[in-house]
Protein backbone atom coordinates (compact mmCIF):
# COMPACT_ATOMS: atom_id res chain seq x y z
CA UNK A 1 92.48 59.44 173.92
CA UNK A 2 93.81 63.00 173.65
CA UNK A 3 92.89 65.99 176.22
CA UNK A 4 91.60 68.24 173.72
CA UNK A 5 87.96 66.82 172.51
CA UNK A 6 85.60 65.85 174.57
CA UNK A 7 86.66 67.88 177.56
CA UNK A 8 87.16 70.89 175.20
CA UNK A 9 84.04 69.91 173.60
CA UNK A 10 82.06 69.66 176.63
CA UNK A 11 83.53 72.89 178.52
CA UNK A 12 82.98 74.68 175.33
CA UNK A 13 78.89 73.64 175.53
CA UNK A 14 78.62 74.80 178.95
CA UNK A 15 80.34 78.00 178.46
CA UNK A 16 78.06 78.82 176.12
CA UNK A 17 75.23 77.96 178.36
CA UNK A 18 76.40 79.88 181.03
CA UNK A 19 75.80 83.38 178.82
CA UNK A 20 72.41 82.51 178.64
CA UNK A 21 71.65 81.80 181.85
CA UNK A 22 73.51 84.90 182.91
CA UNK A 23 70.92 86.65 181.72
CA UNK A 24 68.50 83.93 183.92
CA UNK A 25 69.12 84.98 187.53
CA UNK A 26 73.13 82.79 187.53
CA UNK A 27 75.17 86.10 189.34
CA UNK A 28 77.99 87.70 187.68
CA UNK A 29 80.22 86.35 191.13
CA UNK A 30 79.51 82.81 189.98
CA UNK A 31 78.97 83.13 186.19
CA UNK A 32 82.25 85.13 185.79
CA UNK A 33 84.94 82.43 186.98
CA UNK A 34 82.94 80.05 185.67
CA UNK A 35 83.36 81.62 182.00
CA UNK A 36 86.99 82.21 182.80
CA UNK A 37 87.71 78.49 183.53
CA UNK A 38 85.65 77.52 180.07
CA UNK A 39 88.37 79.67 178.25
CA UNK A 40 91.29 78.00 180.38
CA UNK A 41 89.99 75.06 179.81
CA UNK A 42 90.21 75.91 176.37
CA UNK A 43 93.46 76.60 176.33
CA UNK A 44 94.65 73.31 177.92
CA UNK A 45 95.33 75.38 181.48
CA UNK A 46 93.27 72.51 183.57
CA UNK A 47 94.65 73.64 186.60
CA UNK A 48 94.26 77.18 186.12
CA UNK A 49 90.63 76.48 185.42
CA UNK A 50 90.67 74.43 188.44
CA UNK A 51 91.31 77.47 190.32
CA UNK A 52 88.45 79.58 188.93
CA UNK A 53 85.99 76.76 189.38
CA UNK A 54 86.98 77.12 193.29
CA UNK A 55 86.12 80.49 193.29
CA UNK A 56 82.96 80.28 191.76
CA UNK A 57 82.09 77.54 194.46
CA UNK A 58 83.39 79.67 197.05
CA UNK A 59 80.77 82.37 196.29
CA UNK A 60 77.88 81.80 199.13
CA UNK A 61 74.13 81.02 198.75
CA UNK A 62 74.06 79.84 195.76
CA UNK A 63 71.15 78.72 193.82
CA UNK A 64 70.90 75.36 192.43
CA UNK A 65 71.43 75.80 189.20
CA UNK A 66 74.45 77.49 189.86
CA UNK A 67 75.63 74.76 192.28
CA UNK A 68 75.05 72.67 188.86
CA UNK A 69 76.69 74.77 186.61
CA UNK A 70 79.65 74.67 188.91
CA UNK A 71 80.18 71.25 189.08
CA UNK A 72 79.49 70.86 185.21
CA UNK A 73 82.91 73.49 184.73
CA UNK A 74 84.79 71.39 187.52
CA UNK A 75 83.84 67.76 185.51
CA UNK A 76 85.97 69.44 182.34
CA UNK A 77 88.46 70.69 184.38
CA UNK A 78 89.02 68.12 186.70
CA UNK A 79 89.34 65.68 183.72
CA UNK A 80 91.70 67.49 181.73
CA UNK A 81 93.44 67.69 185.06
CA UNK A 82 94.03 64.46 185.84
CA UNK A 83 92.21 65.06 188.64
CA UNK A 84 89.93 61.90 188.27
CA UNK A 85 88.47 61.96 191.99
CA UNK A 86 87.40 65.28 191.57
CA UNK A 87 85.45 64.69 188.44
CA UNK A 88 83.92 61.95 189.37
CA UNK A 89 82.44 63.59 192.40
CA UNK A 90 81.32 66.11 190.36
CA UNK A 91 79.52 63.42 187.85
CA UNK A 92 78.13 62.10 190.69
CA UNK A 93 76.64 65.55 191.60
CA UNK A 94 75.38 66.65 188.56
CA UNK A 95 74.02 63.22 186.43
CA UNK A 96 70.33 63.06 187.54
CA UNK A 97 69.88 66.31 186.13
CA UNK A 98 71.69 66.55 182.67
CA UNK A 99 70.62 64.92 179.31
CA UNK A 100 71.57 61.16 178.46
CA UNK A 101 73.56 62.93 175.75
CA UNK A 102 75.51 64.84 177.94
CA UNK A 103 75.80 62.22 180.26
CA UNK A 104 77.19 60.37 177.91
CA UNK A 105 80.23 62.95 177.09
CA UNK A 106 81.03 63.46 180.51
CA UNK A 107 81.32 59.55 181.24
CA UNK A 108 83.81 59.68 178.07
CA UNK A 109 85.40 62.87 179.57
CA UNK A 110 86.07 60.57 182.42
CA UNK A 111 86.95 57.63 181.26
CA UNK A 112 89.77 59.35 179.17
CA UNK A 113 90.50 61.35 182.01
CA UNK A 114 91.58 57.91 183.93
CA UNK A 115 93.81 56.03 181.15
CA UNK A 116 95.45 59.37 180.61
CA UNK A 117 96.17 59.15 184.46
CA UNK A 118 97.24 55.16 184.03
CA UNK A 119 94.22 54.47 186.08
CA UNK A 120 93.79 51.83 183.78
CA UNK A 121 90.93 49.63 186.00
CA UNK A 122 89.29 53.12 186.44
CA UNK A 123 89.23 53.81 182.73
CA UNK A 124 87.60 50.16 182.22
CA UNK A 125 85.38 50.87 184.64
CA UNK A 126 83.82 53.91 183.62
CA UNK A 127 84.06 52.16 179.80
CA UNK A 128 81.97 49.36 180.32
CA UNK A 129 79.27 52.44 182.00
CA UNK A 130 79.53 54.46 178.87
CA UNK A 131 78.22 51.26 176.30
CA UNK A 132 75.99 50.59 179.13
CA UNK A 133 74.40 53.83 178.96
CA UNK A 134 74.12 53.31 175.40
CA UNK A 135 77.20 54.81 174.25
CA UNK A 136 78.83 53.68 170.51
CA UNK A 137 81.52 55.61 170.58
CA UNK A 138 84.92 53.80 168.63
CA UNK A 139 87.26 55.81 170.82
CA UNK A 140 86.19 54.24 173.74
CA UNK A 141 85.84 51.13 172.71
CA UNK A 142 89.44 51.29 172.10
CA UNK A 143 89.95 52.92 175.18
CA UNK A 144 87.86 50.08 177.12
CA UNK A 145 89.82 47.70 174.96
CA UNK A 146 93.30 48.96 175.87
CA UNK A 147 92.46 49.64 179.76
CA UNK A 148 91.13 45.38 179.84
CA UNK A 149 94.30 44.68 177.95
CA UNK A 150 96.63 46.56 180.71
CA UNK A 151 94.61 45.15 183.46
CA UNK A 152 94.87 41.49 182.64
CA UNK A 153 91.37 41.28 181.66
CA UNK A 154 92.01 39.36 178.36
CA UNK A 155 88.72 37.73 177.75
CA UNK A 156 86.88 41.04 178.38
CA UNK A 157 89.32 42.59 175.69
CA UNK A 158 88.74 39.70 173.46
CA UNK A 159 84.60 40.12 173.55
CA UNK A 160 85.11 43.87 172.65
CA UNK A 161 87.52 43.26 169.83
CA UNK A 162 85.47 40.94 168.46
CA UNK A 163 82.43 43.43 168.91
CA UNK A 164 84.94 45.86 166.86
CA UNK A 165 85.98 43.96 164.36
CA UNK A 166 82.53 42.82 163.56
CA UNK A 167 81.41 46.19 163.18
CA UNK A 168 84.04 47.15 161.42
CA UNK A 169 83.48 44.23 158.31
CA UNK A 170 80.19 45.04 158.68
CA UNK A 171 80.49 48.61 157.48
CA UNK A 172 82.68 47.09 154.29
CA UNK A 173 85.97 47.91 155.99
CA UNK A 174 88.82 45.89 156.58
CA UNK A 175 89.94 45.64 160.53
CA UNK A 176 93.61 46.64 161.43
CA UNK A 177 96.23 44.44 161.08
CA UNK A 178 96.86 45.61 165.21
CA UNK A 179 93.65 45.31 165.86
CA UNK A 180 93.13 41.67 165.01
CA UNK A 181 96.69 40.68 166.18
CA UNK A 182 95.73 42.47 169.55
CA UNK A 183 92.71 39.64 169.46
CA UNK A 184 95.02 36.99 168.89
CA UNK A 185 97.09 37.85 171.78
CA UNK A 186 94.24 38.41 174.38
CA UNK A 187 93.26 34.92 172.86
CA UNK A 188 96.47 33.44 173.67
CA UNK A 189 96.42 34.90 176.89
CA UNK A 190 93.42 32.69 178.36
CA UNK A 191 94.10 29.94 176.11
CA UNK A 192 90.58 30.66 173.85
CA UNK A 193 91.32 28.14 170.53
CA UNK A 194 88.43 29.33 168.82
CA UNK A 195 88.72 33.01 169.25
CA UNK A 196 92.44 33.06 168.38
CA UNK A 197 90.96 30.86 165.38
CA UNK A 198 89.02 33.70 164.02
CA UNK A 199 91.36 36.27 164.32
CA UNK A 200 93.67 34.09 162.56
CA UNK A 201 91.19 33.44 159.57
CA UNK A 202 90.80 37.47 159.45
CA UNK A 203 94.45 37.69 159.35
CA UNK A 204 94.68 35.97 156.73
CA UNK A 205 91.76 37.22 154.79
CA UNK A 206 92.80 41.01 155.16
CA UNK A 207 96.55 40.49 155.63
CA UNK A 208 97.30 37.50 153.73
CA UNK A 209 100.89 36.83 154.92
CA UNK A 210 103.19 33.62 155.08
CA UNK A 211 103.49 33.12 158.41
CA UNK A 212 99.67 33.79 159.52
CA UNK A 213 98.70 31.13 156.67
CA UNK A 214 101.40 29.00 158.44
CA UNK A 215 99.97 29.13 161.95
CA UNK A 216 96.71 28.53 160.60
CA UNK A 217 97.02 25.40 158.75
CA UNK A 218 99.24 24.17 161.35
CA UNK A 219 96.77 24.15 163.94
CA UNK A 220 93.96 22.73 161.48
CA UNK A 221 95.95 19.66 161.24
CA UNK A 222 96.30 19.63 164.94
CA UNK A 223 92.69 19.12 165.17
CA UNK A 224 91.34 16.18 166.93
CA UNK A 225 88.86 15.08 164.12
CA UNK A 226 91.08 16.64 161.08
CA UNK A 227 91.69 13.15 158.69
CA UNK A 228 95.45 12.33 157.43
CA UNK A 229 93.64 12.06 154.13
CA UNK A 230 93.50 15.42 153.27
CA UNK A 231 97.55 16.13 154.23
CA UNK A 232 97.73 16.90 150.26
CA UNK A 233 94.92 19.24 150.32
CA UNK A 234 96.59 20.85 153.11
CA UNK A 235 99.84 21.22 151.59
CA UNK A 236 98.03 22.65 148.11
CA UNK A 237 96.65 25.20 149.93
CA UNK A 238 100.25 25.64 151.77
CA UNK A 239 102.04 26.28 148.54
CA UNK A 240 98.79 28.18 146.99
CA UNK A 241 99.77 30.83 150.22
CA UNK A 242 103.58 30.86 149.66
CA UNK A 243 103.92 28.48 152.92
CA UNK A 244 104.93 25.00 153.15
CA UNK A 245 103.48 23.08 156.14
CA UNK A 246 102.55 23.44 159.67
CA UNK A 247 104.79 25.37 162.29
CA UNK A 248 105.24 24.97 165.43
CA UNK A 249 102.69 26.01 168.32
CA UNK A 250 103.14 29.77 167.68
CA UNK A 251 104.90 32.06 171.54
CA UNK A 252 103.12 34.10 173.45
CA UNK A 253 103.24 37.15 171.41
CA UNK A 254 101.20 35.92 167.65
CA UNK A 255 101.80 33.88 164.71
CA UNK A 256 105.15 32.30 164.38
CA UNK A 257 107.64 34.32 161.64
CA UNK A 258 107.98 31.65 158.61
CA UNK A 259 111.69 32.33 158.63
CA UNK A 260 112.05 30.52 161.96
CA UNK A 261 111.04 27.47 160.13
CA UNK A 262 114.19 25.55 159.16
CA UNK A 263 115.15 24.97 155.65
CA UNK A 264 115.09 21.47 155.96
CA UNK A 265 111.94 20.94 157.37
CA UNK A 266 110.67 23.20 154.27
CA UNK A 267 112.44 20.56 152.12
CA UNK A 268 110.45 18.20 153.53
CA UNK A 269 107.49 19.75 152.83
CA UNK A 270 108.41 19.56 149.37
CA UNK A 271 109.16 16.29 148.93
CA UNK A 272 106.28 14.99 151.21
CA UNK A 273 103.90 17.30 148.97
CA UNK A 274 105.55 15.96 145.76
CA UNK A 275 105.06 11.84 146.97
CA UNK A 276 101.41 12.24 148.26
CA UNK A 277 100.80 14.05 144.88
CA UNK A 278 102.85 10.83 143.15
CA UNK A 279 101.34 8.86 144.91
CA UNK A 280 97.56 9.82 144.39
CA UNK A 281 97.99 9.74 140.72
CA UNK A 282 99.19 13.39 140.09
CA UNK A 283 102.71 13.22 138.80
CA UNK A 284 102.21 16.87 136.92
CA UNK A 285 101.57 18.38 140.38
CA UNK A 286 104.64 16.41 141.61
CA UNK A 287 106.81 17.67 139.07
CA UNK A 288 105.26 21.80 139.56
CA UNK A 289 105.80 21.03 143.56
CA UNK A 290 109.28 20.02 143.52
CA UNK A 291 110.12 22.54 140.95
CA UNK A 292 108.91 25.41 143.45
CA UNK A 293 111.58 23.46 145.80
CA UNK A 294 114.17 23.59 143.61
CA UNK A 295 113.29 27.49 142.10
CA UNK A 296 113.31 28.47 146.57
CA UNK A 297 116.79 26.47 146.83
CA UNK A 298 115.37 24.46 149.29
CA UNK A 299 115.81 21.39 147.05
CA UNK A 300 118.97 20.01 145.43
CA UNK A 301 121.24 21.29 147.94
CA UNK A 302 122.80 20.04 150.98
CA UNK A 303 123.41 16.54 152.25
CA UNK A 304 119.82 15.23 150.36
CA UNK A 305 120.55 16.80 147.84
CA UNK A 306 120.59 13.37 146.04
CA UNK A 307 117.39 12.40 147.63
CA UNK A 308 116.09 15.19 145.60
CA UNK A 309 116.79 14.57 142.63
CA UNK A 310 115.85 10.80 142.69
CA UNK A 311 112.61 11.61 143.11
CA UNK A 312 112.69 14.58 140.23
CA UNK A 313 113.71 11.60 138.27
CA UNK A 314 111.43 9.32 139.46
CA UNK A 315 108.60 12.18 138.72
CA UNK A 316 109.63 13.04 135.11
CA UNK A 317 109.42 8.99 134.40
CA UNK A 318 105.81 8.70 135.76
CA UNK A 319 105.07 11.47 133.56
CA UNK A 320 106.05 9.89 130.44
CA UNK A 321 104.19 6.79 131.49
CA UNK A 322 100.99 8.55 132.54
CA UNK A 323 100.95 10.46 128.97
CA UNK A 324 101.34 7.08 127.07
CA UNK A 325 98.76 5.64 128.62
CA UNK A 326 96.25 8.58 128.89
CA UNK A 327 93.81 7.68 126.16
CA UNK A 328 93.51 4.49 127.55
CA UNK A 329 93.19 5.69 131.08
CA UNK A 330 90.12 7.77 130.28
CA UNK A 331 88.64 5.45 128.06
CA UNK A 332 88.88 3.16 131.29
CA UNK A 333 87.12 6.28 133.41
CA UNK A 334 84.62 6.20 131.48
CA UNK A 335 83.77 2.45 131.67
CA UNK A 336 83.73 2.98 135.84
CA UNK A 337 80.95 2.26 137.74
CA UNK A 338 81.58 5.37 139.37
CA UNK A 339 83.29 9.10 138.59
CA UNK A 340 86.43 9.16 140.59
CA UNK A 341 88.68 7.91 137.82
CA UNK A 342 87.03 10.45 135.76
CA UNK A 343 87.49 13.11 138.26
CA UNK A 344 91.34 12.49 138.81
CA UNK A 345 92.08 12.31 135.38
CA UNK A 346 90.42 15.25 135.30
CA UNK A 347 92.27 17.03 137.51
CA UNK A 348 95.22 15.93 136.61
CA UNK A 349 94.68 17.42 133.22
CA UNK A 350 93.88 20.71 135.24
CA UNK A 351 97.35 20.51 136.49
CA UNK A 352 98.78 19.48 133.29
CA UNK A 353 97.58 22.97 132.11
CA UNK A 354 94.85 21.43 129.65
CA UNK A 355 92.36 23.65 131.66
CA UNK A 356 89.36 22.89 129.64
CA UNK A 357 89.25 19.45 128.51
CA UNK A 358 90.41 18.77 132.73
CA UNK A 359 86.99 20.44 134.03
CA UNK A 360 85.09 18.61 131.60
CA UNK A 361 86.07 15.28 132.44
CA UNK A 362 85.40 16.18 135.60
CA UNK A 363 82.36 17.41 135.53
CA UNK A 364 81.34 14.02 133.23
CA UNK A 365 82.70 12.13 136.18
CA UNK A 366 80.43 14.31 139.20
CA UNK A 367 77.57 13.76 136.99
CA UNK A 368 78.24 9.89 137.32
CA UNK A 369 78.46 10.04 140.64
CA UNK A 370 78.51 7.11 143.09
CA UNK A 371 81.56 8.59 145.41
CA UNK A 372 82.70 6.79 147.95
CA UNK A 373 83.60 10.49 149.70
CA UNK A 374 81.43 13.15 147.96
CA UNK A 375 82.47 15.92 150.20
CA UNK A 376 86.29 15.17 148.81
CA UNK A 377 85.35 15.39 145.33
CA UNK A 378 83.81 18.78 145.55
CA UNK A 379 86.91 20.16 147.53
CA UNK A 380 88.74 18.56 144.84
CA UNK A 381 86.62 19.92 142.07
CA UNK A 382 86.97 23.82 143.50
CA UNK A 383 90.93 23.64 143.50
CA UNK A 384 90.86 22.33 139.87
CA UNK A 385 88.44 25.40 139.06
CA UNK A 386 91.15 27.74 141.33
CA UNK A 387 93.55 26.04 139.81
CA UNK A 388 92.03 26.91 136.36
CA UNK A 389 91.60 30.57 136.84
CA UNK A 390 88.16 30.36 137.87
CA UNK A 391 88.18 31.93 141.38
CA UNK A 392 84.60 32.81 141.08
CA UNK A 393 83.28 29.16 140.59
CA UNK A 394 85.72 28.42 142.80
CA UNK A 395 84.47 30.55 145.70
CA UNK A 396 80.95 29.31 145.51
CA UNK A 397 82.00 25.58 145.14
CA UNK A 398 84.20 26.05 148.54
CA UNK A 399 80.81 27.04 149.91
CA UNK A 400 79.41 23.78 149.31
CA UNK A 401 81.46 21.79 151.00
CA UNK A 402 80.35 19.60 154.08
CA UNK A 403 82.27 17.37 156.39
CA UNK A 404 83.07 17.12 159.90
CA UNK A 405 86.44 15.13 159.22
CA UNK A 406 88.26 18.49 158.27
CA UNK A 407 86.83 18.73 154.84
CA UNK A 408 84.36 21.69 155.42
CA UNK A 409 87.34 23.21 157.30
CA UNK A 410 89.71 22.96 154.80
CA UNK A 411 87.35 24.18 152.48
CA UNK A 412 86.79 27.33 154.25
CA UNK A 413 90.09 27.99 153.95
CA UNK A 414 90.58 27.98 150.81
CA UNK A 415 87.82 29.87 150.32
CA UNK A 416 89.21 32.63 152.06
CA UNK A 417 92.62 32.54 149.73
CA UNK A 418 90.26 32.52 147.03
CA UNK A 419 88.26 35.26 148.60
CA UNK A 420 91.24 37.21 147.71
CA UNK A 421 91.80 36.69 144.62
């Protein structure tokens, strides 16, 4: 927080107040000085001012209201002095008989006054006064912020970041990038999971970047209740983001950098992505995830390299097999007692890039009903729609979703990728 406005600000007001109580009954030995230090003030001379404030205290039997006026000048000087003692003395003196407004600028006054100094507890101090006294002020929050920060008091600078940042969205602006990464540090700092969560899912909302997506699904599969089942969900959103699987437990500092990854843990991303998508019926998918492989270089190079391609061969034969016996696999769908078939093929014609036909035989088979996992089907049935173009749809079908087994988490995840879109 700079020198110049509030203290300016305030010595400016009082200066002003003093010619009109000149003309009152304050003397010309008091009032005098007293205007002198408002212009030094003014002119960034703290010290100076300092100096004339003395002498205006030094003048004998004065009244009370030029006791007050006195102290009012040495607050603004005092504070642009770096004289924090002083001021507050001075505060002390003076706040039972000014405004709550102008109580209010002085407390700021001081509470720059002290980080300025690197009285950094001081600062927080007279911070947590000023939104006490019903202060709103941004500047100080960030001042409070910083001064809880420097003093090691992390989970007081995590509840007024979040305060901020809530604020902020709800005005229709996007928080800083620092701002939110400042939360995930102070998060880190006491070990708070769920706060570090949030600024994470901000991060990513705002700042959608590799590495934050990274962190983020990583520690959503670390969850203690998050099912295996949905590992392919998982990875579709990981490749949806431009990041392949979980990283490690992110340092101290934030989100881990996705080029500290290693290349062949990214290859196996790809080729466990491209086997649970095999696997489950979706050999299109397969063939689009291993192609991103290949397309990044991570694939086809390097002592697997023949690994690789197997399974690219493997892919592109289940693919032939799957389109000869597509008529007959629908026709089959819709024999089922229940939708899934109907869904899958569905999707799978999604994938296949037959975007029309693909929702429709999905939404034949939700309309049949009778899942085993209904929660899964709706996830399933907004990343077709995503999938398809339809972000919109999309959005609103995320919103639907319901399951403590990491379903309704995953879904709100993808909702905020989609979100962005």
């Amino acid at each position: 927080m700079p020198h110049s406005f509030i203290t300016l600000l305030f010595a400016g007001a009082l200066s002003a107040a003093l010619v009109v109580q000149a003309a009152q009954g304050v003397r010309p030995d008091v009032g005098l000085p007293l205007q002198q230090a408002g212009e030094l003030v003014h002119a960034q001379r703290f010290k100076e001012a300092l100096a004339k404030v003395r002498e205006a205290d030094a003048v004998g039997g004065k009244t009370a209201d030029e006791s007050h006026l006195v102290e009012r000048m040495r607050i603004a000087a005092a504070s642009g002095a770096g004289d924090v003692e002083t001021a507050a003395r001075s505060f002390d003196a003076v706040s039972a008989r000014v405004s709550a407004a102008e109580r209010l600028q002085m407390i700021e006054s001081l509470a720059g006054a002290c980080y300025r100094a690197g009285k950094h507890l001081q600062a927080m101090q007279w911070g947590q006064r000023y939104f006490k006294e019903g202060g709103s002020g941004s500047a100080v929050r960030m001042l409070l912020i910083q001064s809880q920060y420097l003093t090691g008091d992390f989970q007081g600078a995590a509840r007024e970041l979040t305060t901020e940042i809530q604020q902020t969205e709800k005005s229709g602006r996007a928080p800083g990038e620092d701002r939110l990464k400042l939360l995930a540090n102070a998060a880190l700092k006491v070990n708070d999971t769920p706060t570090y969560v949030y600024a994470l899912e901000r991060l990513v909302r705002h700042y959608p970047k590799k590495e934050y997506w990274i962190d983020l699904l990583g520690r959503l599969q670390r969850k203690p209740n998050f099912s295996d089942r949905l590992a392919l969900d998982t990875y579709r959103l990981s490749l949806a983001t431009g990041g392949m699987g979980p990283s490690r437990t992110p340092p101290e500092n934030g989100p881990v950098p996705a080029a500290e990854r290693s290349t062949s843990r990214q290859a196996n991303d790809y080729m466990e992505m491209a086997q649970l998508a095999l696997q489950s019926g979706f050999p299109i998918e397969a063939r689009h995830v291993l192609g991103k492989g290949f397309e990044a270089k991570v694939l086809g190079n390097g002592p697997e390299a023949g690994r690789h391609q197997r399974l690219k061969d493997l892919v592109d034969r289940k693919i032939e097999q799957e389109k000869a016996g597509r008529d007959a696999a629908i026709a089959q769908a819709h024999d089922a007692k229940d939708g899934t078939a109907l869904v899958n093929a569905g999707m799978n014609l999604v994938f296949h890039g037959d975007k029309a036909q693909g929702l429709q035989l999905m939404q034949q088979g939700m309309a049949k009903g009778n899942f085993k996992r209904p929660e899964d089907v709706k996830l399933h049935h907004a990343i077709a729609l995503f999938q398809a173009g339809e972000a919109g749809r999309a959005l609103q079908t995320f919103r639907t979703v319901r399951g403590g087994d990491g379903t309704a988490d995953l879904a709100r995840l993808w909702a905020l990728h989609a979100t962005g879109r």
